[in-house]
Protein backbone atom coordinates (compact mmCIF):
# COMPACT_ATOMS: atom_id res chain seq x y z
CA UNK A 1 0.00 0.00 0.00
CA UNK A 2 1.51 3.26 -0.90
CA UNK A 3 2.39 6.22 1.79
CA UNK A 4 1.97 10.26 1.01
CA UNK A 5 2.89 12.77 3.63
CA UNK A 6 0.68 15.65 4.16
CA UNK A 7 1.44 19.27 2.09
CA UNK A 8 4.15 20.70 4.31
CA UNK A 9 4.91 24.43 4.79
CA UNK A 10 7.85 24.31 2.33
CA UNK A 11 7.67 20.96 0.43
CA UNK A 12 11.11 19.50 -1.00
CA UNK A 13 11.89 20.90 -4.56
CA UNK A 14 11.08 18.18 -7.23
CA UNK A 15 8.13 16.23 -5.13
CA UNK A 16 5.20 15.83 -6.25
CA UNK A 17 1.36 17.22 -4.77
CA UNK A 18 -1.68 15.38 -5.28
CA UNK A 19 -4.25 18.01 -4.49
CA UNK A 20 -7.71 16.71 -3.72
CA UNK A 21 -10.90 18.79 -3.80
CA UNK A 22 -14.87 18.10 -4.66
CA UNK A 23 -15.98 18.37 -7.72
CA UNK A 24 -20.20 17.53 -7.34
CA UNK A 25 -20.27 14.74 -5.44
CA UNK A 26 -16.85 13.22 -6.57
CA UNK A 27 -13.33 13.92 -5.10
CA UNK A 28 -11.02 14.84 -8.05
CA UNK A 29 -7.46 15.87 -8.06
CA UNK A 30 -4.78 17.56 -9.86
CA UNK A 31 -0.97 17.10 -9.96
CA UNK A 32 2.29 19.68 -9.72
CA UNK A 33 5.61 18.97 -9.27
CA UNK A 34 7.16 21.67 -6.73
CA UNK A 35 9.85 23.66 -7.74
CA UNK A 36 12.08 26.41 -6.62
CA UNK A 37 10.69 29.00 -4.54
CA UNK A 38 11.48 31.69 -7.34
CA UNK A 39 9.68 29.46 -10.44
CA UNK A 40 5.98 28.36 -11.38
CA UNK A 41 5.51 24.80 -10.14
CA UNK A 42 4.57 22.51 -12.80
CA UNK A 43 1.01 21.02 -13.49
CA UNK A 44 0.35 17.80 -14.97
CA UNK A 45 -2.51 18.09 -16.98
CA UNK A 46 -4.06 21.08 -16.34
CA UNK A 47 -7.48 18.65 -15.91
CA UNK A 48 -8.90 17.43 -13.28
CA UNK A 49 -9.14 13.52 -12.68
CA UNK A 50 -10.44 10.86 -10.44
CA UNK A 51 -7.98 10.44 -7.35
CA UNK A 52 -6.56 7.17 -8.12
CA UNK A 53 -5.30 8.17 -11.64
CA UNK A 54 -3.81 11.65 -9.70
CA UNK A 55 -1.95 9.12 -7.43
CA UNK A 56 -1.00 7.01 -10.91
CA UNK A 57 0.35 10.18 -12.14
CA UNK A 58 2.38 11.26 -9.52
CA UNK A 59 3.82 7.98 -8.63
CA UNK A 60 4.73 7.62 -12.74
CA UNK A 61 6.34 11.25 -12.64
CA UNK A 62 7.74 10.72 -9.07
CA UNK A 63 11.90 10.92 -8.44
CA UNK A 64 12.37 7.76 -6.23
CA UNK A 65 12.93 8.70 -2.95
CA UNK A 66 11.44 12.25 -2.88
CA UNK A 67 7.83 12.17 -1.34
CA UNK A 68 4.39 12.22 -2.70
CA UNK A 69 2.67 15.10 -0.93
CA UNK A 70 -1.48 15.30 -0.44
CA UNK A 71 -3.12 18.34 -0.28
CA UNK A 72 -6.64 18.18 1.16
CA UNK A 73 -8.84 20.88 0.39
CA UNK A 74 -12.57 21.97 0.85
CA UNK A 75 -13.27 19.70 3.82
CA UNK A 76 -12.09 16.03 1.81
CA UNK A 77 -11.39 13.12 3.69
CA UNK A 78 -9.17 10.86 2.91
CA UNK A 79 -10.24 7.51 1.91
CA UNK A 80 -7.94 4.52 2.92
CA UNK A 81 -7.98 2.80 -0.08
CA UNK A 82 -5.97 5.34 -1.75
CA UNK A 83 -2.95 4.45 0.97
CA UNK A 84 -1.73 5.72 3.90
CA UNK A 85 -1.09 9.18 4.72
CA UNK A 86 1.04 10.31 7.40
CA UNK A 87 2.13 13.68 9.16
């Protein structure tokens, strides 16, 4: 079962986010890889998609040992089939 770590206040450079919010009644997600401070992060697609294929996505675009961050926003849960999330 995979692990992500929550969104910290300054993520490591080069990990990837897997930002969850509701769209309807679904929970869909979009992907960025962070970056320096001083740049844009990068967003892969700019579309939003089911959770599972956002975590499919990261983990494919993902540099080994850097983590997988997950953002939570407008009051989503997380769902324990996606993995385990820790602090």
């Amino acid at each position: 079962m995979p692990v992500y770590q929550r969104l910290p206040v300054r993520p490591v450079p080069g990990a990837m986010v897997v930002k969850l919010y509701h769209s309807g009644d679904a929970v869909r997600g979009y992907v960025r890889k962070v970056t320096d401070p001083s740049e844009d992060d990068v967003i892969f697609p700019g579309e939003e998609m089911e959770a599972e294929s956002a975590f499919r996505l990261a983990a494919s675009h993902s540099e080994g040992a850097i983590p997988i961050y997950v953002e939570l926003v407008e009051d989503v849960e997380w769902d324990s089939s996606w993995g385990t999330l820790s602090d």
